[in-house]
N, C-alpha and C. Protein backbone atom coordinates (compact mmCIF):
# COMPACT_ATOMS: atom_id res chain seq x y z
N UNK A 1 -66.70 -21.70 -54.69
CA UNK A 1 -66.03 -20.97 -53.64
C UNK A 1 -65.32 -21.94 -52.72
N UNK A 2 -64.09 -21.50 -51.98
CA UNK A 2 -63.35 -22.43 -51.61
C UNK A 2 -63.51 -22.15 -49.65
N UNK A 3 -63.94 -22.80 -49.09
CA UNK A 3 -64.55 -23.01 -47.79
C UNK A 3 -62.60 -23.42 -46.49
N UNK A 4 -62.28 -24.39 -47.79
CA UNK A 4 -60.97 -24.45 -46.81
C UNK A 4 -59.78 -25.34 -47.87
N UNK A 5 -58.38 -24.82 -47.39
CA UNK A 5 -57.69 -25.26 -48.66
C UNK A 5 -56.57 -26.20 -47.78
N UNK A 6 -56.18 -27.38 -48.03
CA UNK A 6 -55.26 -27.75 -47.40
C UNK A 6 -54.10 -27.67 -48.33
N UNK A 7 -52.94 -27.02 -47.72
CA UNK A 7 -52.11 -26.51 -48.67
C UNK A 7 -50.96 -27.55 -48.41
N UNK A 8 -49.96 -27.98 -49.91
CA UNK A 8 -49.08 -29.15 -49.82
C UNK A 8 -47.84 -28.85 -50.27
N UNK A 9 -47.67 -27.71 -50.64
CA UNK A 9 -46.90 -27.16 -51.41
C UNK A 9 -46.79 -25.70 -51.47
N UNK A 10 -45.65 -24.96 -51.37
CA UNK A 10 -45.91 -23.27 -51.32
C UNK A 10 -44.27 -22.77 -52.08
N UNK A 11 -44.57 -22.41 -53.08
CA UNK A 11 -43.29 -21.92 -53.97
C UNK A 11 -43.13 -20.68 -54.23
N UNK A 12 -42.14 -20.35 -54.00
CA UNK A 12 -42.25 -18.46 -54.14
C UNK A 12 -42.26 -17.92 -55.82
N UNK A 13 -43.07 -17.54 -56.63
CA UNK A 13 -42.83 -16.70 -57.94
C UNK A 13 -42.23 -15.69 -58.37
N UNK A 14 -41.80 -16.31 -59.31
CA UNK A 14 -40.54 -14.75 -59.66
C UNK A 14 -39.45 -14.34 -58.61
N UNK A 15 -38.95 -15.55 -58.02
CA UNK A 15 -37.76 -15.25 -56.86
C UNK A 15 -37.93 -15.23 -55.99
N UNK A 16 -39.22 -15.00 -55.37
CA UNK A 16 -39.88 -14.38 -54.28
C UNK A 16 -39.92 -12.67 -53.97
N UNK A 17 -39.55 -12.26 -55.65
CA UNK A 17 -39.91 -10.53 -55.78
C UNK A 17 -41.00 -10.20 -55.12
N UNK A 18 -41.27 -8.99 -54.13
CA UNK A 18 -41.93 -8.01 -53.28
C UNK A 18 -42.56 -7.43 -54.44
N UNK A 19 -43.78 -6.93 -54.17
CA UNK A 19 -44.83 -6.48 -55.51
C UNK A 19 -45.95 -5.20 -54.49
N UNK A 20 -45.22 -4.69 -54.21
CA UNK A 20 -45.90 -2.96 -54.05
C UNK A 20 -46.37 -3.83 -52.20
N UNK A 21 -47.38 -3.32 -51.75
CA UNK A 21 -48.44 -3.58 -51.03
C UNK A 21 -48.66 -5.39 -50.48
N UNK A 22 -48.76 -5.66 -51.56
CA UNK A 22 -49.04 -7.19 -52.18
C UNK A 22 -48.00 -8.27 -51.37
N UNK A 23 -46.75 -7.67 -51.52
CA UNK A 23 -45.98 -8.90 -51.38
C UNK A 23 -45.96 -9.74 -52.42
N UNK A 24 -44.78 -10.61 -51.69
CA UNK A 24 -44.17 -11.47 -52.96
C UNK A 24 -45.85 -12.87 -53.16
N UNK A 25 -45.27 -13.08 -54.41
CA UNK A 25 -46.77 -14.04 -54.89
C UNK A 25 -45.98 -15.77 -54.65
N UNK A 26 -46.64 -16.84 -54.42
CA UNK A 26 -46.41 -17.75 -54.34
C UNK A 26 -47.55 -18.95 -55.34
N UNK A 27 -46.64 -19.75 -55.65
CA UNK A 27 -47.77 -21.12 -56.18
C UNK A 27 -48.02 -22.01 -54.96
N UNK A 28 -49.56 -22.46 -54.70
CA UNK A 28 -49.90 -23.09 -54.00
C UNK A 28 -50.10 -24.36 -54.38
N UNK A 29 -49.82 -25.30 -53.96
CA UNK A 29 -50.79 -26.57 -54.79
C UNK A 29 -51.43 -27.40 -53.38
N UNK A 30 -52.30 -27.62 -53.57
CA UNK A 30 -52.91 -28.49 -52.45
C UNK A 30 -54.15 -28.69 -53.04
N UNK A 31 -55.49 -29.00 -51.56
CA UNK A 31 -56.95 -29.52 -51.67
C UNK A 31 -57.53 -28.74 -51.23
N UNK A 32 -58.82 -27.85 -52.21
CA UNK A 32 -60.02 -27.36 -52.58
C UNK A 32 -60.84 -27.96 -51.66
N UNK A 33 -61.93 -27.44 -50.64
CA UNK A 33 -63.30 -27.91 -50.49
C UNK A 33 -64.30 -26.44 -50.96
N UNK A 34 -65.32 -27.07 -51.79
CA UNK A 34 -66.06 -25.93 -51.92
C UNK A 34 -67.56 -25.76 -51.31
N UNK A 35 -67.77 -25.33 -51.47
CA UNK A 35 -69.62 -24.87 -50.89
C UNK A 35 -70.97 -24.45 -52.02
N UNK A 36 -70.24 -24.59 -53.33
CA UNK A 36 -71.30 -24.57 -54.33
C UNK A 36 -72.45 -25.44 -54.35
N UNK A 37 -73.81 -25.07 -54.28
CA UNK A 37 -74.84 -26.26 -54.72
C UNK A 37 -75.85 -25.31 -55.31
N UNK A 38 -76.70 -26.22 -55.98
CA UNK A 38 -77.84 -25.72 -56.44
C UNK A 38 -78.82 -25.08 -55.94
N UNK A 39 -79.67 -24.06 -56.28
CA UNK A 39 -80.50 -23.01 -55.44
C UNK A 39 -81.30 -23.55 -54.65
N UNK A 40 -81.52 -24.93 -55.14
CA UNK A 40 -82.62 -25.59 -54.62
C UNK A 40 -82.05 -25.78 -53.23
N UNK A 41 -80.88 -26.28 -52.94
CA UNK A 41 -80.38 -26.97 -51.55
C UNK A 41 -79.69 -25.62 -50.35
N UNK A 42 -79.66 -24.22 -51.30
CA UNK A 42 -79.13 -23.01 -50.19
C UNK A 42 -80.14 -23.44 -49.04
N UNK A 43 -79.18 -23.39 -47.98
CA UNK A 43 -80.11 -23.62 -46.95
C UNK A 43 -80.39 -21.61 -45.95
N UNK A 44 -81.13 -20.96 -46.72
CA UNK A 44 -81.30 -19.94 -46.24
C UNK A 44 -82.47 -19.81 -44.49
N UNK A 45 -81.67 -19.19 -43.51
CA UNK A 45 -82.44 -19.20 -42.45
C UNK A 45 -83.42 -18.51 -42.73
N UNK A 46 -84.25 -18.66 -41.73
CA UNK A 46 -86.06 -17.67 -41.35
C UNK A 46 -85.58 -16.44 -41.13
N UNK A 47 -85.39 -15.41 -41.87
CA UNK A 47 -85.28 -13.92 -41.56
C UNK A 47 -86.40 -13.48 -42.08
N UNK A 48 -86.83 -12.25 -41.16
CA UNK A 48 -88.08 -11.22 -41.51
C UNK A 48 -87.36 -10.59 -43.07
N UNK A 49 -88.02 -10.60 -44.16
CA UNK A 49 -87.81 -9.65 -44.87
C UNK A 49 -86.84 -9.88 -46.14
N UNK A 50 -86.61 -11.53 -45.77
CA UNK A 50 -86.00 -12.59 -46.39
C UNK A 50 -86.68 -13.17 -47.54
N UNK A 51 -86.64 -12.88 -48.53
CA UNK A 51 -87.75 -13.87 -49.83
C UNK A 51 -86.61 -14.72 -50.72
N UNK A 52 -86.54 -16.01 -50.31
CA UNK A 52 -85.09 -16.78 -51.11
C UNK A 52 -85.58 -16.58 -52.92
N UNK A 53 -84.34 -16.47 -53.55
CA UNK A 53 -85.00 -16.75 -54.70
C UNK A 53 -85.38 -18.18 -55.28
N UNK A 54 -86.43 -18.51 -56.13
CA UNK A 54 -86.84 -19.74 -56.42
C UNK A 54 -86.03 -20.69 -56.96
N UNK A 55 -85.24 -20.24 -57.76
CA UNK A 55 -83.93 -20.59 -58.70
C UNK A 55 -82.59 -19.59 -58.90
N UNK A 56 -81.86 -20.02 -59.34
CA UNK A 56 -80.76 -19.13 -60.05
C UNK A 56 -80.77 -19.19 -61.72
N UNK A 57 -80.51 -17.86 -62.37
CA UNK A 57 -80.46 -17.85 -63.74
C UNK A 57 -79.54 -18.78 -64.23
N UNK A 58 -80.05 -19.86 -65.47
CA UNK A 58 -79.31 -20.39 -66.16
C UNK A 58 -77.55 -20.13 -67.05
N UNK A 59 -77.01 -20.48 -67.32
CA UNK A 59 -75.73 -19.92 -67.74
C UNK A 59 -75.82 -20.71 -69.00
N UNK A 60 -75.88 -19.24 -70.50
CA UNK A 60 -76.12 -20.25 -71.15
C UNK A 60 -75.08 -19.77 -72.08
N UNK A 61 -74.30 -20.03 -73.20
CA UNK A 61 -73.45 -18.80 -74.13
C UNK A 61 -74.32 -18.11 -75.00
N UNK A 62 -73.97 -17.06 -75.58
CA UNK A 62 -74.47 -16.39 -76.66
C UNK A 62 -73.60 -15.88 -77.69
N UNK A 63 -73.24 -16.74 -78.45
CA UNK A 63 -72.47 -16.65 -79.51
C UNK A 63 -72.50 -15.09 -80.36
N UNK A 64 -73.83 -14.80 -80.40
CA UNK A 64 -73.83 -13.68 -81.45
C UNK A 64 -74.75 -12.29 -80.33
N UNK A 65 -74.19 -11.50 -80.13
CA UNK A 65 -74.86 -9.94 -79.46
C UNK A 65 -75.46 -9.33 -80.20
N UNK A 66 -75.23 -9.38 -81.20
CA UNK A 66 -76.38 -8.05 -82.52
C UNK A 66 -77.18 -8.58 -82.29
N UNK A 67 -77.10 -10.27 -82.64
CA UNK A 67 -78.70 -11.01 -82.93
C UNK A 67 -79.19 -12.32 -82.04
N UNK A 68 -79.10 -12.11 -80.68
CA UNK A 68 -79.10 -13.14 -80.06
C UNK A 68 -79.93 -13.85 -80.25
N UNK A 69 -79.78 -15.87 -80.24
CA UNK A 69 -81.24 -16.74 -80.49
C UNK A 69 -81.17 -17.29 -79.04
N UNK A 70 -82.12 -17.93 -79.04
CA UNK A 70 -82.27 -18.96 -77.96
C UNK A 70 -81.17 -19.79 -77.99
N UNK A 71 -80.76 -20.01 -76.83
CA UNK A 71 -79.58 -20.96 -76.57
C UNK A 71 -79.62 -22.63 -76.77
N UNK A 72 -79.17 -23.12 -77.38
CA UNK A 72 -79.19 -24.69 -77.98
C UNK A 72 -78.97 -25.24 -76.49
N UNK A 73 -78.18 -25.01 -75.28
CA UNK A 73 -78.02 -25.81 -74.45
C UNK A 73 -77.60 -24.44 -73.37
N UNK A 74 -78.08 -24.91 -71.95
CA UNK A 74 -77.60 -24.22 -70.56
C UNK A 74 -77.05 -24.92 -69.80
N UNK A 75 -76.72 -24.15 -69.02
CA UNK A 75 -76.06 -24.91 -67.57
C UNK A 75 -76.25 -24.70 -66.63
N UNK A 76 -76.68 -25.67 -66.07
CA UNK A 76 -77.73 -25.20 -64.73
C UNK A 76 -76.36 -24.20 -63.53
N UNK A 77 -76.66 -23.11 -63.08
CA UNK A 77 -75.77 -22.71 -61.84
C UNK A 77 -75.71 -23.36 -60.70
N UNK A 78 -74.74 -22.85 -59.92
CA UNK A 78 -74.04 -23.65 -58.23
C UNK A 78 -74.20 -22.13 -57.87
N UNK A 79 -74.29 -21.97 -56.67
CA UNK A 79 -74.61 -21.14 -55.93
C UNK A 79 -73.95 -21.33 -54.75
N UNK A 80 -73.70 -20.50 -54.23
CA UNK A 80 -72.77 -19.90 -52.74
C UNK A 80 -74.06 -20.77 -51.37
N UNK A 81 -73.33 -21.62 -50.38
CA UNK A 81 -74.26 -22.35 -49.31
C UNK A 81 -74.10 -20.81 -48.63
N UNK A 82 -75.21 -20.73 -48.11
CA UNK A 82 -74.93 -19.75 -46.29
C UNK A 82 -74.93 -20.35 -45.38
N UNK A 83 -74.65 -19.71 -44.26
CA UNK A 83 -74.61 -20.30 -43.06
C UNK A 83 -76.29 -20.02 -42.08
N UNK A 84 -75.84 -19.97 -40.78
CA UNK A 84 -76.87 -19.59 -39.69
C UNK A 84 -77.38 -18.27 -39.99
N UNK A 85 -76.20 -17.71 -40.20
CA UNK A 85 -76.91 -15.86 -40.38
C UNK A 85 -77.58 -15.85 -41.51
N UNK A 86 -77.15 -16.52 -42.40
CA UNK A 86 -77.79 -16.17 -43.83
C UNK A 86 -76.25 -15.40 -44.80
N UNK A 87 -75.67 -15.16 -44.32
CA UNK A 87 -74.04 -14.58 -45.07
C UNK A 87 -73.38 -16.33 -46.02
N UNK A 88 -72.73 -15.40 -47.13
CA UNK A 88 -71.92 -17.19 -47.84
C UNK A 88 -70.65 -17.66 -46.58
N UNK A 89 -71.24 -19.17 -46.64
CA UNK A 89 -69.83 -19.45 -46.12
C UNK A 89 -68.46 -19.53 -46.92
N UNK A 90 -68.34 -19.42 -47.59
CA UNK A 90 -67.55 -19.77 -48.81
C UNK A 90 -66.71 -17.74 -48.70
N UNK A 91 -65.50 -18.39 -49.29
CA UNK A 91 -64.33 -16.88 -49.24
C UNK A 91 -63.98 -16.18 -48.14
N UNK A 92 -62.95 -15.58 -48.67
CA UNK A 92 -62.50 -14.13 -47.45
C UNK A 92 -63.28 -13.29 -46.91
N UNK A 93 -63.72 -13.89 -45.30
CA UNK A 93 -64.94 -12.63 -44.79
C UNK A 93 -64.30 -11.62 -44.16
N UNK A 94 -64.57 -10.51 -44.33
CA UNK A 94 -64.11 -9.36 -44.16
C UNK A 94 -64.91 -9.02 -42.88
N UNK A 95 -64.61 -8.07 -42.11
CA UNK A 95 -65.30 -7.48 -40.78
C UNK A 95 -66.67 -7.50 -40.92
N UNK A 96 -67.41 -6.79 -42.04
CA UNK A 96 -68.61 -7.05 -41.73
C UNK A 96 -69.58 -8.28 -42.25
N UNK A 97 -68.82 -9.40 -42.94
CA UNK A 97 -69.63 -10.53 -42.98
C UNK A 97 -68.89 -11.38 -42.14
N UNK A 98 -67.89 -11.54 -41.56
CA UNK A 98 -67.56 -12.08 -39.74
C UNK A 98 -67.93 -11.72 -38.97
N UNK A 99 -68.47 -10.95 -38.72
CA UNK A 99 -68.80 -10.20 -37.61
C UNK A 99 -69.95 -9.22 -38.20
N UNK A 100 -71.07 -10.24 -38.65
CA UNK A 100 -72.40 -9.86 -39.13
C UNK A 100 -73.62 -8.96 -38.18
N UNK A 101 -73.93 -7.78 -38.97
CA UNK A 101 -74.90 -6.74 -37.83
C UNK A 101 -75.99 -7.41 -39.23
N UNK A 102 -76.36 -8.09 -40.28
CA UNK A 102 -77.29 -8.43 -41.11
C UNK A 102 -76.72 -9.44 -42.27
N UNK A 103 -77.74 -9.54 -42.70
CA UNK A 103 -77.17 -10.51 -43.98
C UNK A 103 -76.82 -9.95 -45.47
N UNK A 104 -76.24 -9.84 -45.97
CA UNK A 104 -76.00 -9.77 -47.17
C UNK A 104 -76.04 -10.36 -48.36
N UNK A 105 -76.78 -10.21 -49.21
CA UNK A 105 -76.66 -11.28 -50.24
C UNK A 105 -76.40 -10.68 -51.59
N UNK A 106 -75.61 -11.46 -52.81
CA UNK A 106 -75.39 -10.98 -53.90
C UNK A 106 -76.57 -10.66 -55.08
N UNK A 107 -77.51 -10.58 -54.29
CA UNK A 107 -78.70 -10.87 -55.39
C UNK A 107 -79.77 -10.17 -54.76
N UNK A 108 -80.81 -10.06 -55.37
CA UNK A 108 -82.09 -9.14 -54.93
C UNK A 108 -83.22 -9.92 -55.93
N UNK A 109 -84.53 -9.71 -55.52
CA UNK A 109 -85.61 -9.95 -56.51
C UNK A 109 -86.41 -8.85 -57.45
N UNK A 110 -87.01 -8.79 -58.25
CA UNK A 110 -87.44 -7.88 -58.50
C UNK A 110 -88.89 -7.69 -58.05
N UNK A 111 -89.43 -6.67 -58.20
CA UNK A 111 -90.96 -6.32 -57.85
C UNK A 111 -91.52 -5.79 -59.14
N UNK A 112 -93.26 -5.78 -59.22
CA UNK A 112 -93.72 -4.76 -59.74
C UNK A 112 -92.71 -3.39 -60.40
N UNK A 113 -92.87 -3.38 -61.49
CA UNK A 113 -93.78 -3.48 -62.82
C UNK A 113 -92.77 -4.49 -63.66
N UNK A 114 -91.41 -4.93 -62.94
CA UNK A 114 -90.54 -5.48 -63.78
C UNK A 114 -91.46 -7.34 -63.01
N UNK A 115 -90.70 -8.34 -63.75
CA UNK A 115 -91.53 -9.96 -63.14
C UNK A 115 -91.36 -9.79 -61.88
N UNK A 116 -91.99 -9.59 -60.91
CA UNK A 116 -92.10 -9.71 -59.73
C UNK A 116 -91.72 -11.67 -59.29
N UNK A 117 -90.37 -11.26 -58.37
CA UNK A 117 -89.75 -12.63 -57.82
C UNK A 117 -89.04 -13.17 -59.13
N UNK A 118 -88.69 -12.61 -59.67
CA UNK A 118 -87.65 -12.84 -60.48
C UNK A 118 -86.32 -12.33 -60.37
N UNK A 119 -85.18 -13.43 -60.32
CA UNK A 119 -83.87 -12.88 -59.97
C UNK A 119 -83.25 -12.10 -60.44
N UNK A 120 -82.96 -10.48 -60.06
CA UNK A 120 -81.83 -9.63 -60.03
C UNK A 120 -80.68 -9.67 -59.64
N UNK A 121 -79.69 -11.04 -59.98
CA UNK A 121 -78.77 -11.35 -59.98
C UNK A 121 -77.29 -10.06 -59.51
N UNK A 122 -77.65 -9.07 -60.24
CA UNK A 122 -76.52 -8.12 -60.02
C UNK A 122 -76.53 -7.13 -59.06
N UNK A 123 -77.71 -6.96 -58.71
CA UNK A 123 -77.93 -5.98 -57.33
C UNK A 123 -77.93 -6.55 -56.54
N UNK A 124 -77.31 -6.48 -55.16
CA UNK A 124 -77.54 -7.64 -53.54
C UNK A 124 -78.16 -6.46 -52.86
N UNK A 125 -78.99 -7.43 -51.80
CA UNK A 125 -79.13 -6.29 -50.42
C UNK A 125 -79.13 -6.90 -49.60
N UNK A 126 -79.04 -5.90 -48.33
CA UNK A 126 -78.45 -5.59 -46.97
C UNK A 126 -80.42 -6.22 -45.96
N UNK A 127 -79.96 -6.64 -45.48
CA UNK A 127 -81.14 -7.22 -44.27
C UNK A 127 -80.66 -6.75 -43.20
N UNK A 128 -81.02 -6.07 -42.19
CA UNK A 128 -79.94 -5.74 -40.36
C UNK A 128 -81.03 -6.75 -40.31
N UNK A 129 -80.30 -7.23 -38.78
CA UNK A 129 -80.40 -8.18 -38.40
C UNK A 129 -81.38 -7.22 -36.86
N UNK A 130 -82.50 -7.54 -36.68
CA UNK A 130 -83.41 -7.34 -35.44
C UNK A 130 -82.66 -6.67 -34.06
N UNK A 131 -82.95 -6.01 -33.51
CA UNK A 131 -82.14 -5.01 -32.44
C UNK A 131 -81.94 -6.43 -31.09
N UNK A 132 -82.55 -7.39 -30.88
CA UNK A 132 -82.68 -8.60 -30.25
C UNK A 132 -81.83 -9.12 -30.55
N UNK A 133 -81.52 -9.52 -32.08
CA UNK A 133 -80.63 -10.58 -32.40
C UNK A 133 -79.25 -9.69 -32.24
N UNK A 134 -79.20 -8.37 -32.74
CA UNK A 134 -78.30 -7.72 -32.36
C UNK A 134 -77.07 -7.87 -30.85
N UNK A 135 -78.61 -8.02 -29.96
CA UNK A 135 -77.79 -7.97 -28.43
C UNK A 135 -77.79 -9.06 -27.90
N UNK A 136 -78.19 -10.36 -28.97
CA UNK A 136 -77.87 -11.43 -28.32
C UNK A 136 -76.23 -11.57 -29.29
N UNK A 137 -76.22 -11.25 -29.90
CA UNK A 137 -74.84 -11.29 -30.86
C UNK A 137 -73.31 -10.96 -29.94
N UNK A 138 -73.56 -9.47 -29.62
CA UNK A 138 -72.73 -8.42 -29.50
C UNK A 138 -73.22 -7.61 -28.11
N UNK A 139 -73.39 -8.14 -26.72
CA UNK A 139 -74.11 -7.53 -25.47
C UNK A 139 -73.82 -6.20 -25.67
N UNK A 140 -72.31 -5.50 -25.78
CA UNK A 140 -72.54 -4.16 -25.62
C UNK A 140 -71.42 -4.09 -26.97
N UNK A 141 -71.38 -2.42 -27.22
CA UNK A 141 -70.81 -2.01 -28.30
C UNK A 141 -69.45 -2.18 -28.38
N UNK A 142 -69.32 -2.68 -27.15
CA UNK A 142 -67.68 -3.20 -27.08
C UNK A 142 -67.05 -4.20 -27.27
N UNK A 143 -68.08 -5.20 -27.11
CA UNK A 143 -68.21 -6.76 -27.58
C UNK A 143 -67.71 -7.19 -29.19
N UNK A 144 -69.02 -5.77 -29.40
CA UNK A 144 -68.89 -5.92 -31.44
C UNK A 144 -67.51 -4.94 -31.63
N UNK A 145 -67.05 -4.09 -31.17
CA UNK A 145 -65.86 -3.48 -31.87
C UNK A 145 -64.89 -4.86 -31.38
N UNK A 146 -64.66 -5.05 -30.45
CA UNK A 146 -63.72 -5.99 -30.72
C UNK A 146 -63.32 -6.94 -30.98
N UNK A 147 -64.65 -7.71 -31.44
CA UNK A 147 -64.79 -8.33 -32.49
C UNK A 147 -64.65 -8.26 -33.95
N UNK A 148 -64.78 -7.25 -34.36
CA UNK A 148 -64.49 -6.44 -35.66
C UNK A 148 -62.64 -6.08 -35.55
N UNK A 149 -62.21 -5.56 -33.96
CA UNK A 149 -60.44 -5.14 -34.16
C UNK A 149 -60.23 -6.52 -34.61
N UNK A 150 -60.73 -7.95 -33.97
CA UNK A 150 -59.95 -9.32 -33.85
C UNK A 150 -59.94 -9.79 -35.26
N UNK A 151 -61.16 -9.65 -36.08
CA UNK A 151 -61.01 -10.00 -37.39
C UNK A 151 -59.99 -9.43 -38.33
N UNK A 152 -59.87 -7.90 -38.54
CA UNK A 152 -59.48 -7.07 -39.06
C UNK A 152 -58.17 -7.15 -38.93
N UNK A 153 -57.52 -7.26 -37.56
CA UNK A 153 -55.70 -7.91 -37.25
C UNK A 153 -55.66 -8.96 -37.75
N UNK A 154 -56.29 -9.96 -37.89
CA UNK A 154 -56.07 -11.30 -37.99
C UNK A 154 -56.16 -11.68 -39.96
N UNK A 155 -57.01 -10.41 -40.73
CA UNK A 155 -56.94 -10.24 -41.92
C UNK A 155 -56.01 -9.48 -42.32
N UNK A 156 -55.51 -8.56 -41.28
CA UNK A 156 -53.72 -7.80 -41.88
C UNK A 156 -52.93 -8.80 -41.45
N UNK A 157 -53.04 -9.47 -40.77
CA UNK A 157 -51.62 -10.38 -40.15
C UNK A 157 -51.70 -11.41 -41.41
N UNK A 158 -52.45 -11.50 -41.79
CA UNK A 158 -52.79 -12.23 -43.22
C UNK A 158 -52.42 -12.49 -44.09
N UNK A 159 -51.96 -11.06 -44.52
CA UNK A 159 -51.78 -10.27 -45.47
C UNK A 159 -53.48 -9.97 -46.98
N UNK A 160 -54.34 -9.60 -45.96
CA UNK A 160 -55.78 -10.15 -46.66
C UNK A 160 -56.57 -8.74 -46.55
N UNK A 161 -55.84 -7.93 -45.70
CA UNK A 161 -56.32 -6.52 -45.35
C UNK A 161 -55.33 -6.09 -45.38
N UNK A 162 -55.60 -4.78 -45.84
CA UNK A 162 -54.42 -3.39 -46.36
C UNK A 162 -54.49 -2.82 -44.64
N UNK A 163 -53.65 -2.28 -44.47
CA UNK A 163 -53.68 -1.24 -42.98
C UNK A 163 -54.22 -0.67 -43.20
N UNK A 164 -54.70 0.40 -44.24
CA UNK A 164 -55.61 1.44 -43.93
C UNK A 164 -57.29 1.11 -44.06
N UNK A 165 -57.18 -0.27 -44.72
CA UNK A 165 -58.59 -0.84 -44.43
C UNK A 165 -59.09 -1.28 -43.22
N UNK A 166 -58.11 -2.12 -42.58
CA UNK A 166 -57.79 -2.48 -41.28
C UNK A 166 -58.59 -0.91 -40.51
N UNK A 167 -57.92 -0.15 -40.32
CA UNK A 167 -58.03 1.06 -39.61
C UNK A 167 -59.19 1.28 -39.91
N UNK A 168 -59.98 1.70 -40.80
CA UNK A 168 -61.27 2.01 -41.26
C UNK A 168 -62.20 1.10 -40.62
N UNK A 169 -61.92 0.20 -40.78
CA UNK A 169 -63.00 -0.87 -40.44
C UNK A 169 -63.30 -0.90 -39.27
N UNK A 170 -62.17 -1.08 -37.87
CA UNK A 170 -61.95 -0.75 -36.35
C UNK A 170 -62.97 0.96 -36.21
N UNK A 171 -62.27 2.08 -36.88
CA UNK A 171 -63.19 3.29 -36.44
C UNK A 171 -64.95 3.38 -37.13
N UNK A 172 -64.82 2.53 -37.87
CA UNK A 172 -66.42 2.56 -38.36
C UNK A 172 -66.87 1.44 -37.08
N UNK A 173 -66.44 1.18 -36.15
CA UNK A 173 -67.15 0.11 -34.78
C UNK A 173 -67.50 1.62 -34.10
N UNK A 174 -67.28 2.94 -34.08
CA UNK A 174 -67.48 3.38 -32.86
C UNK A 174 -68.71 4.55 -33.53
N UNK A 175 -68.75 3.87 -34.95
CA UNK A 175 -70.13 4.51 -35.37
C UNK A 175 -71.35 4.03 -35.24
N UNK A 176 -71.58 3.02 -34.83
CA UNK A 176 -72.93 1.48 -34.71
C UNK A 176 -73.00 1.95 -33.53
N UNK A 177 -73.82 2.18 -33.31
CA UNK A 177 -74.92 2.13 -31.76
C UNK A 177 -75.77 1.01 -31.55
């Protein structure tokens, strides 16, 4: 995941043709920093309700699906760093992982009757974040909506948010109490 790009170069594609919504596409060339490391080094904060997973699943190929064997060789995974909240630092944060009411993560563990603490890679869940940490965040509900308008303009001015996402995102602030 790419944390910050220093860009050196910006060329317009295909003429600089307009593409629906989208806008015209450009080639970038510049410098990548990323935030990938191993499960071992996520530095996940102390949240109630928080169980890190021990590892991440191996990446291994499987040549054949009818009859899969054990894999001759894996590759160990890189994994997304978080930050303070516990959210990835890494990619386009959208209103509610900028402007975090909990943490989110791409992954879940399993429990009873399936291996208990074994990674469920494809399901994530949602943690809120303590009604405390809440109001040390965001003092009043006005704090957090406009914090959520500032992201949300600043991801349409972007071109990184659609307007009508934009819009959605601002009237879902006056639903959080």
């Amino acid at each position: 995941m790419i944390v910050a790009l220093e860009i050196k170069t910006r060329t317009p594609l295909v003429g600089g043709a307009i593409f629906g919504a989208s806008g015209a596409y450009d080639r970038i060339e510049g410098t990548a920093a990323g935030t990938l490391v191993p499960a071992s080094e996520v530095a996940f904060p102390d949240l109630p309700g928080l169980t890190p997973p021990r590892a991440a699943n191996d990446v291994a190929p499987l040549p054949d699906w009818i009859d899969p064997k054990p894999a001759p060789r894996t590759y160990g995974a890189l994994v997304p760093q978080v930050g303070p909240d516990g959210n990835e630092l890494a990619g386009i944060k959208l209103p509610n992982i900028a402007v975090p009411r909990g943490v989110f993560t791409g992954w879940n563990l399993y429990k009873e009757p399936y291996p208990a603490g074994d990674l469920a890679d494809r399901e994530g869940s949602f943690l809120a974040f303590s009604a405390a940490r809440l109001a040390a965040l965001y003092p009043t509900q006005d704090a957090y909506a406009a914090a959520v308008r500032s992201v949300a303009r600043t991801l349409l001015r972007d071109r990184l948010l659609l307007a009508e996402d934009a819009a959605a995102y601002e009237a879902a602030t006056s639903s959080h109490h």
